[in-house]
C-alpha atoms as a PDB file:
ATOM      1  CA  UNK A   1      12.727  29.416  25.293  1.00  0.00           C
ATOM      2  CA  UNK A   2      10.584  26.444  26.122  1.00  0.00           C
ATOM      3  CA  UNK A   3       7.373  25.702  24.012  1.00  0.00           C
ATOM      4  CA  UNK A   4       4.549  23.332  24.939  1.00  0.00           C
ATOM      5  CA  UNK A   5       5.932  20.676  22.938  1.00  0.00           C
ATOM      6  CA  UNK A   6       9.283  20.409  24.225  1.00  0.00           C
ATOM      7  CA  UNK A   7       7.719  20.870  27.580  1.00  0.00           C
ATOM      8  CA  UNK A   8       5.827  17.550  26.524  1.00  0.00           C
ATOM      9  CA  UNK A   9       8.516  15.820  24.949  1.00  0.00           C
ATOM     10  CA  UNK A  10      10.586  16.641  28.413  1.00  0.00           C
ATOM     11  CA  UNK A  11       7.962  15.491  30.636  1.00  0.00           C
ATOM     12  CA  UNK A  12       7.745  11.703  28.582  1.00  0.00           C
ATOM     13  CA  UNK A  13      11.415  11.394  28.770  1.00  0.00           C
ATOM     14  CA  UNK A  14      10.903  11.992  32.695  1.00  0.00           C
ATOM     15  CA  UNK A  15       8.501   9.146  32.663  1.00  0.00           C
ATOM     16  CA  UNK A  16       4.838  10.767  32.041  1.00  0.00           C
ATOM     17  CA  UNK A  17       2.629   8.557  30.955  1.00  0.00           C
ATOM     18  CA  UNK A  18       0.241  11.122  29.801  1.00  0.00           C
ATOM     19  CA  UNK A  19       2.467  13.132  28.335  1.00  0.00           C
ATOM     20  CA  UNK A  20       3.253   9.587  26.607  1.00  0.00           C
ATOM     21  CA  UNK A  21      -0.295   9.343  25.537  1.00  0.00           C
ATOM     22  CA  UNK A  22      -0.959  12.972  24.389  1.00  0.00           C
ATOM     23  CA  UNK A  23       2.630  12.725  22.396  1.00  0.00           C
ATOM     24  CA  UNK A  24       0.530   9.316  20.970  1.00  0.00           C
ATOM     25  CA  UNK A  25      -2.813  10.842  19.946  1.00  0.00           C
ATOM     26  CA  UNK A  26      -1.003  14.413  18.735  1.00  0.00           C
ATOM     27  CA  UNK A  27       0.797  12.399  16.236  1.00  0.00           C
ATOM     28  CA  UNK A  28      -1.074   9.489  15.349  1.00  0.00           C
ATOM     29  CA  UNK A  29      -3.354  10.328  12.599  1.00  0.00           C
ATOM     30  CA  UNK A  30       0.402  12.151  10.370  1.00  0.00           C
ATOM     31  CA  UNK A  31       2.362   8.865  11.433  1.00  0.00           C
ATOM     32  CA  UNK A  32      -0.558   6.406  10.246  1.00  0.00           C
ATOM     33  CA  UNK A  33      -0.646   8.337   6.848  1.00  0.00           C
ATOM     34  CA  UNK A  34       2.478   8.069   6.146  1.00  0.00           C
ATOM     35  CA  UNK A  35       3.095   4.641   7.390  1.00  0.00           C
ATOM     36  CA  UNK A  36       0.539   3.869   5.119  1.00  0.00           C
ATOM     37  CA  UNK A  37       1.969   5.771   1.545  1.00  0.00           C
ATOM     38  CA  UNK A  38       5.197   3.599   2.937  1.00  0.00           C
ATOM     39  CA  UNK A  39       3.079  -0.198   3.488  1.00  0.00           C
ATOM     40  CA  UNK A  40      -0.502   0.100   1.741  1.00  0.00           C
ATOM     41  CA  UNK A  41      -0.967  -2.243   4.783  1.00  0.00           C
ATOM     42  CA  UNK A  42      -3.564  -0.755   7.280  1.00  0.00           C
ATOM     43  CA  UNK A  43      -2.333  -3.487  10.248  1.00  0.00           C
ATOM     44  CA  UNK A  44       1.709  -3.219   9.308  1.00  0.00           C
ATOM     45  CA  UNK A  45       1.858   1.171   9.706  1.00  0.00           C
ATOM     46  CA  UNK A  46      -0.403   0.525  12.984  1.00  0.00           C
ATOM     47  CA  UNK A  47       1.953  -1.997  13.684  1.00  0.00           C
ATOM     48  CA  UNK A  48       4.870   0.100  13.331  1.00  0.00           C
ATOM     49  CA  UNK A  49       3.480   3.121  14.973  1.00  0.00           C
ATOM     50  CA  UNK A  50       2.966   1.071  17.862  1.00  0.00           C
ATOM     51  CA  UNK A  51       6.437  -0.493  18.210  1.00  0.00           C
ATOM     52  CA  UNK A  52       7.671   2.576  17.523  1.00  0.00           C
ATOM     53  CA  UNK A  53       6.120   3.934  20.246  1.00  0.00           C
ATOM     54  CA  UNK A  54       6.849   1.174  22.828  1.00  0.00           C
ATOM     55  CA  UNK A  55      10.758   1.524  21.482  1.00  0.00           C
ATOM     56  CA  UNK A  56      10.578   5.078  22.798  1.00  0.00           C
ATOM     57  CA  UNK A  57       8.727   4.589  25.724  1.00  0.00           C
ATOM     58  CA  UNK A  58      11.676   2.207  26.787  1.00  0.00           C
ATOM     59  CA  UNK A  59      14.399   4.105  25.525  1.00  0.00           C
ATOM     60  CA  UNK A  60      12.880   7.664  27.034  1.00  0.00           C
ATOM     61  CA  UNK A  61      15.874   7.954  29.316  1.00  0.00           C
ATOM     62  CA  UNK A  62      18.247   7.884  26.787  1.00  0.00           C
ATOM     63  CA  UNK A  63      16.685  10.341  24.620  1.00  0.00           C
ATOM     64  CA  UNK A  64      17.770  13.350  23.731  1.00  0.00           C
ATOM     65  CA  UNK A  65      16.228  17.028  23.825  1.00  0.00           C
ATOM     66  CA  UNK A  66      14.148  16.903  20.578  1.00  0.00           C
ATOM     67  CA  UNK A  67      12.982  20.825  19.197  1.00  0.00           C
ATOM     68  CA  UNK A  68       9.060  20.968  18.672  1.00  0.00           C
ATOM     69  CA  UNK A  69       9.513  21.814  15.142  1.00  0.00           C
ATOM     70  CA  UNK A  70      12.006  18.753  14.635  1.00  0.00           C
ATOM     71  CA  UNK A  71       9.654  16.211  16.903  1.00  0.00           C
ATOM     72  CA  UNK A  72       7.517  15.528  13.949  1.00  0.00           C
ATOM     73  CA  UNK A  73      10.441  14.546  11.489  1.00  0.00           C
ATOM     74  CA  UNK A  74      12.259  12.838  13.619  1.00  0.00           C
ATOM     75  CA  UNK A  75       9.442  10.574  14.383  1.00  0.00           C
ATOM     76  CA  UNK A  76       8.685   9.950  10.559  1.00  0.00           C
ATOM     77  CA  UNK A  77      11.919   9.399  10.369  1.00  0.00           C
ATOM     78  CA  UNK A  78      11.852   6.616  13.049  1.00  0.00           C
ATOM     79  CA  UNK A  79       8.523   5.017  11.429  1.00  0.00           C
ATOM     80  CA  UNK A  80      10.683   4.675   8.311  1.00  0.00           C
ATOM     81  CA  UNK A  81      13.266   3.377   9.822  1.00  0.00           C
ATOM     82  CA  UNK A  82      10.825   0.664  12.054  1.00  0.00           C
ATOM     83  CA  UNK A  83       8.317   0.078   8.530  1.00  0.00           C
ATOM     84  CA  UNK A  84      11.849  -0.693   6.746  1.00  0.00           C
ATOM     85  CA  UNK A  85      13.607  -2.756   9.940  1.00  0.00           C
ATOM     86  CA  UNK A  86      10.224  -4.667   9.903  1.00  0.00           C
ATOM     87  CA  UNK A  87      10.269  -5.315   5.730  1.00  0.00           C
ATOM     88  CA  UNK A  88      13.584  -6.522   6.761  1.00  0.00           C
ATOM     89  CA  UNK A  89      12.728  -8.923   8.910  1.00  0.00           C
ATOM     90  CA  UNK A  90       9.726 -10.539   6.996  1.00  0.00           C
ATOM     91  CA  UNK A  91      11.959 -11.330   3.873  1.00  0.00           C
ATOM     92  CA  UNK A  92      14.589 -12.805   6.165  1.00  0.00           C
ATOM     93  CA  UNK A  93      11.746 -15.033   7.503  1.00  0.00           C
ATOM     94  CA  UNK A  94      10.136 -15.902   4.327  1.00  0.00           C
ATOM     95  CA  UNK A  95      13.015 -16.037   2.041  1.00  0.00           C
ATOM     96  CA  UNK A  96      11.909 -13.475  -0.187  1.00  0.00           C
ATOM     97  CA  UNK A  97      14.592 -10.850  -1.290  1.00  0.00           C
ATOM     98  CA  UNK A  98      14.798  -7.795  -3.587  1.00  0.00           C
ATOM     99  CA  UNK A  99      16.651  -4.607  -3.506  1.00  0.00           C
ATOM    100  CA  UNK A 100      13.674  -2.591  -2.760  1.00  0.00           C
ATOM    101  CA  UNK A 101      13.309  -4.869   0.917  1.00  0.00           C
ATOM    102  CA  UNK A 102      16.037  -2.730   2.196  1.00  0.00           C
ATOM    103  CA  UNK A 103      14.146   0.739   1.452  1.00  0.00           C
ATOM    104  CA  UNK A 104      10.715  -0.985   2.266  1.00  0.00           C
ATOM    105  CA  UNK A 105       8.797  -3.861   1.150  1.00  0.00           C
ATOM    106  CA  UNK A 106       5.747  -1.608  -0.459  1.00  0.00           C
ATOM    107  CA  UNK A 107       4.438   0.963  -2.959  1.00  0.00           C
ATOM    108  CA  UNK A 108       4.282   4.539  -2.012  1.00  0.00           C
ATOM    109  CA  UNK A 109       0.816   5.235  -3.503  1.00  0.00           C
ATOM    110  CA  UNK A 110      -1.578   7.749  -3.951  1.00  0.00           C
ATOM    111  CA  UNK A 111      -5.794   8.133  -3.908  1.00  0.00           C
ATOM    112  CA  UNK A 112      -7.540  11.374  -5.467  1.00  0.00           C
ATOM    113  CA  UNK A 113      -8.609  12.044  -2.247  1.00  0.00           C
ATOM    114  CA  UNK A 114      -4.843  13.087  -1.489  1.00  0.00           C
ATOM    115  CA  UNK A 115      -4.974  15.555  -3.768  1.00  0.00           C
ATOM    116  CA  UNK A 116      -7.413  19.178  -2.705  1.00  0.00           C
ATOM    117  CA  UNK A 117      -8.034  19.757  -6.598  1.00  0.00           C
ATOM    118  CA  UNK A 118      -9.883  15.865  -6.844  1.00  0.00           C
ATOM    119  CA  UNK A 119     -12.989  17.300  -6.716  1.00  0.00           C
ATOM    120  CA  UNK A 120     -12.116  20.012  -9.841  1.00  0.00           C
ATOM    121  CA  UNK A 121     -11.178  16.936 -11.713  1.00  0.00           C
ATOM    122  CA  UNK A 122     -12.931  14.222 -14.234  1.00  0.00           C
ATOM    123  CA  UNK A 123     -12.880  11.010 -13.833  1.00  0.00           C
ATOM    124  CA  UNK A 124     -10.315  10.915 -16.684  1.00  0.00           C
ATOM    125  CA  UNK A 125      -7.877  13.946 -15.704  1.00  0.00           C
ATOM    126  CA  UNK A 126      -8.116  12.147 -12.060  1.00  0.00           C
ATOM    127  CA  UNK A 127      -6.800   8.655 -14.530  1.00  0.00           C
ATOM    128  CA  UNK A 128      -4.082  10.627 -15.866  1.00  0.00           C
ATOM    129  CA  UNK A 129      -3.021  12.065 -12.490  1.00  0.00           C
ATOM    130  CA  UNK A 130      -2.936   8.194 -10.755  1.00  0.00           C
ATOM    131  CA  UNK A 131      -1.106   7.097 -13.857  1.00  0.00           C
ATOM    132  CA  UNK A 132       1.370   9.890 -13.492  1.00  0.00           C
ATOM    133  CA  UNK A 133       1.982   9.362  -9.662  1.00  0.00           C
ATOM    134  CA  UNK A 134       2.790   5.717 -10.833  1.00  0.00           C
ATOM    135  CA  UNK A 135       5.341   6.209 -13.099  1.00  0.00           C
ATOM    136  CA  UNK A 136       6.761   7.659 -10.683  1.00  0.00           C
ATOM    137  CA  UNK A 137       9.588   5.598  -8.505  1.00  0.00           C
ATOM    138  CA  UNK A 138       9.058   4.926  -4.865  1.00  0.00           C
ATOM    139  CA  UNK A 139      11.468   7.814  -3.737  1.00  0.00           C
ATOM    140  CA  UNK A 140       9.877  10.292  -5.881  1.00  0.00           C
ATOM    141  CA  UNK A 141       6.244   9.873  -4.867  1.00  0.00           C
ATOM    142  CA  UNK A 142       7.549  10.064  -1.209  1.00  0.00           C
ATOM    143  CA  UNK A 143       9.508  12.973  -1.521  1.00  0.00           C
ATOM    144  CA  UNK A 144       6.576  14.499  -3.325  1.00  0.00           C
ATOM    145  CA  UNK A 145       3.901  13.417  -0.419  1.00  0.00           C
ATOM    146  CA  UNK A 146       6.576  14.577   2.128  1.00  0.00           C
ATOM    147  CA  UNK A 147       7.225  18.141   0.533  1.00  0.00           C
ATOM    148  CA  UNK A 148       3.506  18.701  -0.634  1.00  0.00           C
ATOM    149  CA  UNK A 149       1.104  16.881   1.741  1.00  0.00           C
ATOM    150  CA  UNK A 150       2.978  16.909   5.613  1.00  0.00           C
ATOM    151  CA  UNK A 151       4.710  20.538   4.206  1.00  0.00           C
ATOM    152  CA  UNK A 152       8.202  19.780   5.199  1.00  0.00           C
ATOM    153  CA  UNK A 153      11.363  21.508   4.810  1.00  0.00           C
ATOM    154  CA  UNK A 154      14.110  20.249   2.168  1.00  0.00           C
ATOM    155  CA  UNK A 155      16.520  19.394   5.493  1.00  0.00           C
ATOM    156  CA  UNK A 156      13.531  17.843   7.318  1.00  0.00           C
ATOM    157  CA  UNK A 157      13.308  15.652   3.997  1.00  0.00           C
ATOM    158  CA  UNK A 158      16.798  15.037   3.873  1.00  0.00           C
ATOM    159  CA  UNK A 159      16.684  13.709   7.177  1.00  0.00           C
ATOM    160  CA  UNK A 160      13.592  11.395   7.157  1.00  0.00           C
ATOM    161  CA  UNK A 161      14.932  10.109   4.162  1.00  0.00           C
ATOM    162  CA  UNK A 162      18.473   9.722   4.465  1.00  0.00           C
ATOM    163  CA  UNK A 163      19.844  12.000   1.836  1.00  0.00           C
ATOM    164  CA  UNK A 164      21.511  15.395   2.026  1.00  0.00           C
ATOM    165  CA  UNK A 165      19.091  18.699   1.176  1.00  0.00           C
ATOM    166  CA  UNK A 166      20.492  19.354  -2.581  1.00  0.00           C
ATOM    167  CA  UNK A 167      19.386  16.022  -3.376  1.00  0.00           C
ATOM    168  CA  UNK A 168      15.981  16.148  -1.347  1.00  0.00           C
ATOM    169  CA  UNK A 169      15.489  19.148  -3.835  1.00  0.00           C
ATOM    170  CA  UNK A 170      17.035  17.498  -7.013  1.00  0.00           C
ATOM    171  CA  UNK A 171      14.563  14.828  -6.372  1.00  0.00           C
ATOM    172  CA  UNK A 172      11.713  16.930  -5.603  1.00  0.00           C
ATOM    173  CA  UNK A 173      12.586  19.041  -9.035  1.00  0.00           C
ATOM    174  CA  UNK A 174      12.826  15.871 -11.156  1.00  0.00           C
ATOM    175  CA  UNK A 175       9.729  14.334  -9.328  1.00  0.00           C
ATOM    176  CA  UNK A 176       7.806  17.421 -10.795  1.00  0.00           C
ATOM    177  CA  UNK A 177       9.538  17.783 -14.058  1.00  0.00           C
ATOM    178  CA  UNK A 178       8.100  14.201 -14.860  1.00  0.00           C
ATOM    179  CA  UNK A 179       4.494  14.614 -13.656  1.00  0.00           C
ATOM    180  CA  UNK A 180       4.586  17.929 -15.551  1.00  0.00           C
ATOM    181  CA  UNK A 181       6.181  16.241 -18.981  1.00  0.00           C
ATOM    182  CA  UNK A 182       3.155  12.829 -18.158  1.00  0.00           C
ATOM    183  CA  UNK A 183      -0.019  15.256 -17.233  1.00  0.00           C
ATOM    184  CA  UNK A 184      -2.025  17.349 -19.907  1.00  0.00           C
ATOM    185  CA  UNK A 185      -1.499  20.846 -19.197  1.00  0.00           C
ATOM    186  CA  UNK A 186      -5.057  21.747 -17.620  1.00  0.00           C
ATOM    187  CA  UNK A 187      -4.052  18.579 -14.980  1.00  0.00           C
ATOM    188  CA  UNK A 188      -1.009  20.157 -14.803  1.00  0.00           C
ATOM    189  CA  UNK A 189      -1.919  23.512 -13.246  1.00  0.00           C
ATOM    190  CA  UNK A 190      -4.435  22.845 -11.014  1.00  0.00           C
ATOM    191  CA  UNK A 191      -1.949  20.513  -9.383  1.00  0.00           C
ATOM    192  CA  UNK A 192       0.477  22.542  -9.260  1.00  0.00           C
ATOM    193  CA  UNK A 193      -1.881  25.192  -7.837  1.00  0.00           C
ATOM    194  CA  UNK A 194      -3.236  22.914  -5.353  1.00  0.00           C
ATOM    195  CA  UNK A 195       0.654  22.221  -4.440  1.00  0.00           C
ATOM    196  CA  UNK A 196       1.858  25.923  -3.579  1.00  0.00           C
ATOM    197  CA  UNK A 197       4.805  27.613  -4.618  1.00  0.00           C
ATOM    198  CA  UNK A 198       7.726  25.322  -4.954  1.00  0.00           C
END
């Protein structure tokens, strides 16, 4: 059965330019947050959103059938891909290389505004939470802002981030064991009551 969505995602790979545009503005505002957790650089996740979307406008006859609920992930997955192709690129041209270029060039981070329990916090539980989500490792916070924040699936996870679902989870589980072993236990519970069951 045919939803809205895939009737949308049909009619742009039949050449609809509004469908193009309404595909654009429906997923803006998810791709531009994560683009920026992946950059912290406002210009290089508008940059990639935009290639990304003039790659697919080009390649829209070779594309397949994409579910609704999988349009979303596979398009974070193809910002990753663009942010990391682009990171790429930029130490190739400049000459600067490190391991991390291949994954992408910048920090996943976090703002208290992320988080729905900022408000129940003080200004030094909110420390101890930003202080926590940096000891964390690039991988981990993402996982974290992909699971918590956009609410997707271990397999969606996998996907977007090129691992198979145990180890989405294993990461997810270790992600939380160490902000639960760094936070003091009041921190502790409102996040994890702010995050949902697990």
């Amino acid at each position: 059965m045919s939803t809205p969505d895939d009737s949308l995602w049909n009619d742009f790979r039949a050449g609809d330019e509004r469908a193009f545009e309404q595909l654009f503005r429906q997923h803006f505002r998810p791709l531009y947050a994560y683009g920026l957790r992946l950059t912290s650089d406002e210009e290089a996740a508008k940059d990639g959103i935009q290639n990304l979307f003039q790659r697919l406008w080009h390649r829209r006859t070779r594309l397949g059938a994409v579910e609704a609920a999988a349009l979303r992930p596979y398009l974070f997955k193809a910002l990753r891909r663009q942010l990391a192709n682009a990171a790429r690129d930029e130490a190739r041209r400049t000459g600067w290389h490190t391991g991390y270029a291949a994954e992408l060039a910048a920090e996943f981070s976090y703002s208290p505004e992320d988080f729905l329990i900022a408000q129940e916090l003080s200004a030094s539980q909110r420390e101890h939470l930003l202080e926590a989500l940096g000891q964390l490792t690039n991988r981990q916070r993402e996982v974290i802002y992909l699971k918590f924040f956009d609410g997707f699936a271990y397999e969606r996870i996998a996907d977007i981030m090129g691992l198979n679902a145990q180890s989405a989870r294993n990461l997810i589980y270790q992600s939380l064991k160490l902000l639960k072993q760094r936070l003091p236990p009041p921190v502790w519970l409102l996040l994890l009551g702010s995050l949902g069951r697990w």
